[in-house]
PDB file of N, CA and C in Angstrom:
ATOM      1  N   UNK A   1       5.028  -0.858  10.305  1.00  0.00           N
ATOM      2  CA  UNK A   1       4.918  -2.239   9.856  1.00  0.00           C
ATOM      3  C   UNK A   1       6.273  -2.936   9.936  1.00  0.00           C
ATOM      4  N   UNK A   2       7.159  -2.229   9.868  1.00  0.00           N
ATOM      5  CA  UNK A   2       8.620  -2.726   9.670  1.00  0.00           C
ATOM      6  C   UNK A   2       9.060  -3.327  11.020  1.00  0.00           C
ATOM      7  N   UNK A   3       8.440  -2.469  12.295  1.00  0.00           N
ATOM      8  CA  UNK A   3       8.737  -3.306  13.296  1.00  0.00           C
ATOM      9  C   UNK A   3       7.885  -4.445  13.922  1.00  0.00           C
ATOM     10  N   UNK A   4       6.773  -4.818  12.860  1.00  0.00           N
ATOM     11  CA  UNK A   4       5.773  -6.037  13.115  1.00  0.00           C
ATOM     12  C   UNK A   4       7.036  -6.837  12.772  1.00  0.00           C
ATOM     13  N   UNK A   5       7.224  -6.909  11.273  1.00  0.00           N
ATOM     14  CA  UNK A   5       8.083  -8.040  10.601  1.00  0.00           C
ATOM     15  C   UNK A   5       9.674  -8.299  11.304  1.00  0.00           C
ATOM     16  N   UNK A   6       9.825  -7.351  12.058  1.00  0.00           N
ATOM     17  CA  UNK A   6      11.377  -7.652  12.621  1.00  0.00           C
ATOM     18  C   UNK A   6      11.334  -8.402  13.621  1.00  0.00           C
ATOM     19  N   UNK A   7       9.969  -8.164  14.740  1.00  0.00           N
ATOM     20  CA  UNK A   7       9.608  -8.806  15.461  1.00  0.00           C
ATOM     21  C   UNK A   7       9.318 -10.301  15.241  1.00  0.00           C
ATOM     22  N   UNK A   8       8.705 -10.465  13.962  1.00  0.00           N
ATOM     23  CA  UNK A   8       8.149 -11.787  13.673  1.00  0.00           C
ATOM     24  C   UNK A   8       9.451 -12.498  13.354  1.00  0.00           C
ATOM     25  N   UNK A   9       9.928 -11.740  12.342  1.00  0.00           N
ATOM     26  CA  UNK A   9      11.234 -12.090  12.314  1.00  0.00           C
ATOM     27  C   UNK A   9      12.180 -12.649  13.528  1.00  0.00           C
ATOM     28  N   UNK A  10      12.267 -11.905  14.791  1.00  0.00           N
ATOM     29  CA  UNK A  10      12.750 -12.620  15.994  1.00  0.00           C
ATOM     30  C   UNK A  10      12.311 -13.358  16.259  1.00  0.00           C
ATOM     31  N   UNK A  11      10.976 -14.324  16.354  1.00  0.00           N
ATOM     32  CA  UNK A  11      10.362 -14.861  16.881  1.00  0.00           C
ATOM     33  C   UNK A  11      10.533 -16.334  15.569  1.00  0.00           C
ATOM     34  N   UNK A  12      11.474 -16.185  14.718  1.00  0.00           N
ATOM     35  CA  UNK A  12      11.278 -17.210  13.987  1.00  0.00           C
ATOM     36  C   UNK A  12      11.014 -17.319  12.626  1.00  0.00           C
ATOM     37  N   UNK A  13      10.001 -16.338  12.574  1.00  0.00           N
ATOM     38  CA  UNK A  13       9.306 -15.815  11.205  1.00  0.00           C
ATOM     39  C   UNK A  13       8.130 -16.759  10.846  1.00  0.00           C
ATOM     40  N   UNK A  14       7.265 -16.747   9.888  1.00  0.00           N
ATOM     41  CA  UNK A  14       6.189 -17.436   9.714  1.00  0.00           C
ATOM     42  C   UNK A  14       6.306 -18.014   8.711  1.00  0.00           C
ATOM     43  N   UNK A  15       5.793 -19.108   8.555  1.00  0.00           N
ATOM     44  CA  UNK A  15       5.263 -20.231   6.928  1.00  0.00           C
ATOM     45  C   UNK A  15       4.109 -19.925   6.566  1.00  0.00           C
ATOM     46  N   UNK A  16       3.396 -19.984   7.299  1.00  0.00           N
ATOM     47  CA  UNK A  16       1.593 -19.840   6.722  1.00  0.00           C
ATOM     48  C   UNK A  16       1.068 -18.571   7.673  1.00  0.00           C
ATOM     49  N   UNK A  17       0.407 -17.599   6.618  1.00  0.00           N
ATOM     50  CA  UNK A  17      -0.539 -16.916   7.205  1.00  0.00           C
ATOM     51  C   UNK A  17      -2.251 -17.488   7.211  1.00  0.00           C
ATOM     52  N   UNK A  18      -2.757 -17.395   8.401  1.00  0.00           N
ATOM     53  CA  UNK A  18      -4.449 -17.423   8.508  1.00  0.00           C
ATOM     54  C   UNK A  18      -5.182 -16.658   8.200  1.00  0.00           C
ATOM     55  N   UNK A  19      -6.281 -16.513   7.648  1.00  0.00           N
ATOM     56  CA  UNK A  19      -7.339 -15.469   7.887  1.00  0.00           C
ATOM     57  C   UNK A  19      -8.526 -16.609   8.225  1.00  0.00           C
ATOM     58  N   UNK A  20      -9.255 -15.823   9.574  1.00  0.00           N
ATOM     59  CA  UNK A  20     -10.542 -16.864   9.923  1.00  0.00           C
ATOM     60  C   UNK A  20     -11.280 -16.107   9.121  1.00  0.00           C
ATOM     61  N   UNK A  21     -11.599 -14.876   9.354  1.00  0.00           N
ATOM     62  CA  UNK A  21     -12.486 -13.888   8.297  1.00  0.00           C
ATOM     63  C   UNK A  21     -12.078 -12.995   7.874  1.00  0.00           C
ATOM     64  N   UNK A  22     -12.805 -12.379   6.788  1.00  0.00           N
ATOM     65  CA  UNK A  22     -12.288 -11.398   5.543  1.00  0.00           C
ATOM     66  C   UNK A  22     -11.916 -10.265   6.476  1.00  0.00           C
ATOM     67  N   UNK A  23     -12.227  -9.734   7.033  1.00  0.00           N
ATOM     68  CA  UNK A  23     -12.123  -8.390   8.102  1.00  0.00           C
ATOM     69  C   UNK A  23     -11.107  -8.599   9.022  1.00  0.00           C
ATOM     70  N   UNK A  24     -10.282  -9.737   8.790  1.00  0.00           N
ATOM     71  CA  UNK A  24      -9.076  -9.681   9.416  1.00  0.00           C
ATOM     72  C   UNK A  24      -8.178  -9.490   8.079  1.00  0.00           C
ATOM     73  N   UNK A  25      -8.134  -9.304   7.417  1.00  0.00           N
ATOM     74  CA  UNK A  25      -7.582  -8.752   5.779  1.00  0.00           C
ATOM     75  C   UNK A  25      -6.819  -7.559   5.597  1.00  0.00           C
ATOM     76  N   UNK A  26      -5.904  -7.560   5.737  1.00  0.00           N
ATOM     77  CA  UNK A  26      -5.186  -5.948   5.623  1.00  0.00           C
ATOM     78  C   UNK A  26      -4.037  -6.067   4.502  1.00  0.00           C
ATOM     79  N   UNK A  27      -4.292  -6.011   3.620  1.00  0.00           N
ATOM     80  CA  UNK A  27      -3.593  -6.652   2.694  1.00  0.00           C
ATOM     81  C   UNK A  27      -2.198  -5.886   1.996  1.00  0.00           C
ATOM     82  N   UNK A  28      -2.028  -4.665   2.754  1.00  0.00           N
ATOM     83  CA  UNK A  28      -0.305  -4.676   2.545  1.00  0.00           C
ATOM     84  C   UNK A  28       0.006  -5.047   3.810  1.00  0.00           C
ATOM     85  N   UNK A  29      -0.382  -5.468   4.789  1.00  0.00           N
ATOM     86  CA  UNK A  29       0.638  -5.990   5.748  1.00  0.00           C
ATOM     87  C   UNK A  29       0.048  -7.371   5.039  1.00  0.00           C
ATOM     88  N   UNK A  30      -0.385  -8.577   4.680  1.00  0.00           N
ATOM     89  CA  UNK A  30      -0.450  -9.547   3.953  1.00  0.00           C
ATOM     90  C   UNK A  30       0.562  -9.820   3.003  1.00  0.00           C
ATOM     91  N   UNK A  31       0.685  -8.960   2.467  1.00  0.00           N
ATOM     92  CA  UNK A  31       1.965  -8.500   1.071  1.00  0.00           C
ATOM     93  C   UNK A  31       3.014  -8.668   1.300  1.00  0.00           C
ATOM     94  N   UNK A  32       3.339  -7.794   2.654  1.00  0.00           N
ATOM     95  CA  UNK A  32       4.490  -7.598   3.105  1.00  0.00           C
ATOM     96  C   UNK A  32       5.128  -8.878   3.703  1.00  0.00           C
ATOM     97  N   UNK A  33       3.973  -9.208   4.985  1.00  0.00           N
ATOM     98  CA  UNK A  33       4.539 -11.076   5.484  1.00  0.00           C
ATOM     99  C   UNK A  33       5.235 -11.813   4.023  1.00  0.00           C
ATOM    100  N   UNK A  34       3.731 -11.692   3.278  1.00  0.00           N
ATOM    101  CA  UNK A  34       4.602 -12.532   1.726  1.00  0.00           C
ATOM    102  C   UNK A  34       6.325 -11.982   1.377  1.00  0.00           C
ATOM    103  N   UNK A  35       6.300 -11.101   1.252  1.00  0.00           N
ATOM    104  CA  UNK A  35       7.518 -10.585   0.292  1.00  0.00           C
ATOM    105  C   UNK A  35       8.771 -11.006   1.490  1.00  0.00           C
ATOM    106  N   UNK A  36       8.573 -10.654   2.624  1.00  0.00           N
ATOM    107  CA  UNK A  36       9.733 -11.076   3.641  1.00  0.00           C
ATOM    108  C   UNK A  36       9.700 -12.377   4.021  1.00  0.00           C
ATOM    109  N   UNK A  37       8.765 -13.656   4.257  1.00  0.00           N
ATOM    110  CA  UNK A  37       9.135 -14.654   4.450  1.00  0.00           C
ATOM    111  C   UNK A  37       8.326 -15.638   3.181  1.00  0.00           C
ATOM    112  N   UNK A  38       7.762 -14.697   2.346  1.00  0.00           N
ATOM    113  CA  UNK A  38       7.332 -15.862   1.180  1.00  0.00           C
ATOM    114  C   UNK A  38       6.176 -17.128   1.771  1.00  0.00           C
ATOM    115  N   UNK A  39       5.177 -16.201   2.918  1.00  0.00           N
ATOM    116  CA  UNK A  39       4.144 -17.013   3.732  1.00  0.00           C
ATOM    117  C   UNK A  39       2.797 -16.919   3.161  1.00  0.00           C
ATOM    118  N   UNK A  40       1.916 -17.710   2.176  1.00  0.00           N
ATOM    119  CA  UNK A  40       0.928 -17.408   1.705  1.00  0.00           C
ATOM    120  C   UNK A  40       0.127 -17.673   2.724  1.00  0.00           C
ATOM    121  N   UNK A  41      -0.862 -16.573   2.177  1.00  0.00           N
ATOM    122  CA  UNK A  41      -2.034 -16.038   3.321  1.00  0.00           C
ATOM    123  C   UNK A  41      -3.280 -17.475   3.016  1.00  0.00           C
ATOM    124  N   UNK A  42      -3.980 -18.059   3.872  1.00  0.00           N
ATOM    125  CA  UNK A  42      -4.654 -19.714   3.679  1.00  0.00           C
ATOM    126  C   UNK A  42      -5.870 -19.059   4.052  1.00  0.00           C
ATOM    127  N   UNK A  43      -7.597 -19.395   3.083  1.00  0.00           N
ATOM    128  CA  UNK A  43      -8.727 -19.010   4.153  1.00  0.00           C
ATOM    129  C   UNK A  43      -9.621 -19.531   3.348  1.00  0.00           C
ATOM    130  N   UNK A  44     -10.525 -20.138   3.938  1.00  0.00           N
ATOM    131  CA  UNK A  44     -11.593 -20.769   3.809  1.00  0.00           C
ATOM    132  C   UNK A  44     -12.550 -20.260   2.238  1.00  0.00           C
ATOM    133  N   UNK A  45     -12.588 -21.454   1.295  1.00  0.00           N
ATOM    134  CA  UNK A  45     -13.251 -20.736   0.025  1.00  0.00           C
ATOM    135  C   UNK A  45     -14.790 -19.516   0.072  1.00  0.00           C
ATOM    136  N   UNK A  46     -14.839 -19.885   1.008  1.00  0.00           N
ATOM    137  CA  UNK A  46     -16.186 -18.967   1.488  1.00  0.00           C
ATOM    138  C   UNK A  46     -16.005 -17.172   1.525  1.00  0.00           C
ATOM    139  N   UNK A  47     -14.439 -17.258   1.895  1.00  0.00           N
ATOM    140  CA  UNK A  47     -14.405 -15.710   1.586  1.00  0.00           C
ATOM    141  C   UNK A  47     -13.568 -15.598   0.602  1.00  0.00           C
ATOM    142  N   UNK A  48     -13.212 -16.325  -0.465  1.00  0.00           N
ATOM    143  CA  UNK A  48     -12.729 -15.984  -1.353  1.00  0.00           C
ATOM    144  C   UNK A  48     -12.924 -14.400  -1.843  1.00  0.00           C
ATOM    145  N   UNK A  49     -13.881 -14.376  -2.071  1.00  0.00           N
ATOM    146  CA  UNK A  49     -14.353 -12.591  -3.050  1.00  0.00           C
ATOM    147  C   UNK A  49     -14.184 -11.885  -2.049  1.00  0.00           C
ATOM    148  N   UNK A  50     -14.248 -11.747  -0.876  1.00  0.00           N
ATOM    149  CA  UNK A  50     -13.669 -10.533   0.173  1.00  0.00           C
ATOM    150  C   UNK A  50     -12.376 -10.624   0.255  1.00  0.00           C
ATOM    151  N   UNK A  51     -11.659 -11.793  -0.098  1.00  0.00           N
ATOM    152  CA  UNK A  51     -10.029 -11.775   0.096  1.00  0.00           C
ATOM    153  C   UNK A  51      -9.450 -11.046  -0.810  1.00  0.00           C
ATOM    154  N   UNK A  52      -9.694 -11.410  -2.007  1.00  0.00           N
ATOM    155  CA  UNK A  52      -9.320 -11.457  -3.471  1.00  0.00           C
ATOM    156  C   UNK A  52      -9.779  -9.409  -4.046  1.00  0.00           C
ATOM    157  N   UNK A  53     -10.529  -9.189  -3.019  1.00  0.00           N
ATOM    158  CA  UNK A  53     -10.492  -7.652  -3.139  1.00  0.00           C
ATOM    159  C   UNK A  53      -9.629  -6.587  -2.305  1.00  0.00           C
ATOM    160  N   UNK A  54      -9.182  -7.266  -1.600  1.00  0.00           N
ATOM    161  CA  UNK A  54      -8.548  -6.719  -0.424  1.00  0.00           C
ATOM    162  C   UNK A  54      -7.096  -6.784  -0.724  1.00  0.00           C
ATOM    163  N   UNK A  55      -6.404  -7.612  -1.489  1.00  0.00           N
ATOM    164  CA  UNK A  55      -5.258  -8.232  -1.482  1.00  0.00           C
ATOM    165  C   UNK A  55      -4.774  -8.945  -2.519  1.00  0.00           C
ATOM    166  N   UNK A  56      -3.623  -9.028  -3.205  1.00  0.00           N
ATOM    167  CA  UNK A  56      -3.077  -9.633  -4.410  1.00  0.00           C
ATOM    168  C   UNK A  56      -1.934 -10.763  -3.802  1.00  0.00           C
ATOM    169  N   UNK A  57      -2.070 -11.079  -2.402  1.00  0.00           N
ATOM    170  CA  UNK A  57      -0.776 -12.031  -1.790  1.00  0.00           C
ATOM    171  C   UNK A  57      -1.444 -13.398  -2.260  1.00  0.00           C
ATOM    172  N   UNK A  58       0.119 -14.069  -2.475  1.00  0.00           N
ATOM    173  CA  UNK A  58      -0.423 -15.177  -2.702  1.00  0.00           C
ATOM    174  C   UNK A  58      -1.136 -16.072  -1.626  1.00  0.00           C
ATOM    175  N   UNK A  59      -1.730 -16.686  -2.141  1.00  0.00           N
ATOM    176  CA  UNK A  59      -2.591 -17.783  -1.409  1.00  0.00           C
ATOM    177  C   UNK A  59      -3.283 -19.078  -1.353  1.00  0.00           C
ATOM    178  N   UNK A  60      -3.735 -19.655  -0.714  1.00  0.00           N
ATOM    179  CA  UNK A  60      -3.802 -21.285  -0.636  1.00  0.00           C
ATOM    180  C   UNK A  60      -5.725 -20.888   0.154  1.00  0.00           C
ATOM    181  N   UNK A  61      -6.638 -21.589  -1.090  1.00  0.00           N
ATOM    182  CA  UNK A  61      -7.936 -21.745  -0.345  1.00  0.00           C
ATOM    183  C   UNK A  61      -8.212 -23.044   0.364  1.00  0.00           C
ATOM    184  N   UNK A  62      -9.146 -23.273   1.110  1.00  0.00           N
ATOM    185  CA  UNK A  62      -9.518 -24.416   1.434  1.00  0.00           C
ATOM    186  C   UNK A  62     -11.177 -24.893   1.772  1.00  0.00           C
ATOM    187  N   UNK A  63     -11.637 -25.944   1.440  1.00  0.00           N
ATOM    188  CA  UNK A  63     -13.020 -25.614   1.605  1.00  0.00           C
ATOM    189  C   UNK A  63     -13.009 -26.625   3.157  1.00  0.00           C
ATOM    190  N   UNK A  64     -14.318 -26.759   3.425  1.00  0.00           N
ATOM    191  CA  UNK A  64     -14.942 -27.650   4.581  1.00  0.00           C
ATOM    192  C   UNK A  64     -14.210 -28.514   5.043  1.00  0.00           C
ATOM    193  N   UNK A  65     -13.226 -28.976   4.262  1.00  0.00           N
ATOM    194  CA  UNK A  65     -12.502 -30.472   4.250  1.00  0.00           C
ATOM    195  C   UNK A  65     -11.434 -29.544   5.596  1.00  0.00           C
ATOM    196  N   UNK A  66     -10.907 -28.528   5.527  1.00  0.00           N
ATOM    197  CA  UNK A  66     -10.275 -27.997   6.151  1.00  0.00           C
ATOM    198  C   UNK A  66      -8.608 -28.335   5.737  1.00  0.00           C
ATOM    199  N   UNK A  67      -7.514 -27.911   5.953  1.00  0.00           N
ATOM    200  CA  UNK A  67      -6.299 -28.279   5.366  1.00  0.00           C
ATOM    201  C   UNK A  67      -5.724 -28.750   7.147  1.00  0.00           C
ATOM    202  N   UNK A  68      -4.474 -29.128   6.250  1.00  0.00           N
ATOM    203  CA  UNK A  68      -3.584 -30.548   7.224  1.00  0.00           C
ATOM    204  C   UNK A  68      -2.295 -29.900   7.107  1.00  0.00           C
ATOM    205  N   UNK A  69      -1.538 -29.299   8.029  1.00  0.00           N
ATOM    206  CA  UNK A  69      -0.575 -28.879   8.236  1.00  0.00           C
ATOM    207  C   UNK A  69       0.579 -29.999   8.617  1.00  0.00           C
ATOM    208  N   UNK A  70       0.279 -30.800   9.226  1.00  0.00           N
ATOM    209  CA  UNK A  70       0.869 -32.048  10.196  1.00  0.00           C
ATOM    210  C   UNK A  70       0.172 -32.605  11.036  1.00  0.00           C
ATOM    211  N   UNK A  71       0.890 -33.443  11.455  1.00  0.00           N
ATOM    212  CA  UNK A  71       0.031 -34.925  12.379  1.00  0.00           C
ATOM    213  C   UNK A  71      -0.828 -34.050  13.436  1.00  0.00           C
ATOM    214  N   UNK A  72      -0.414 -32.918  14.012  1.00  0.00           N
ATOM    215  CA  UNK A  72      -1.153 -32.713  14.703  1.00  0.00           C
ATOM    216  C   UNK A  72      -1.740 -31.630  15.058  1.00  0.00           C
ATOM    217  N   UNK A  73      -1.812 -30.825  13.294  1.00  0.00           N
ATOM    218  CA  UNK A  73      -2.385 -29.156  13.504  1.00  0.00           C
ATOM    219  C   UNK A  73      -2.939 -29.160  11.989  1.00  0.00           C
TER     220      UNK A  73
END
């Protein structure tokens, strides 16, 4: 895992993590993104209860409305 985050790390590092679905959930590498760049994991209120079992990272839900990153993402 250490050389995911060094990598990401080269590449910039991340602000926001995605999950489209719960089964993309691995939640110490979730943890870990958090603890090294402080990137909460964002996913649709619909999988809330599959997230929320998988994982204690912080996080940002969103329903239908969908969230707004910037003008153009």
């Amino acid at each position: 895992m250490a050389d995911l985050l060094n990598d990401i790390e080269a590449l910039g590092g991340v602000d926001t993590q995605f999950v489209t679905h719960n089964h993309d959930v691995n939640g110490p590498f979730q943890e870990a993104v958090y603890d090294r760049f402080e990137a909460k994991l964002s996913y649709h209120v619909a999988e809330h209860n599959a997230v929320v079992e998988k994982t204690k990272c912080p996080s940002v839900e969103f329903g239908d409305e969908g969230v707004q990153l910037g003008s153009d993402f």
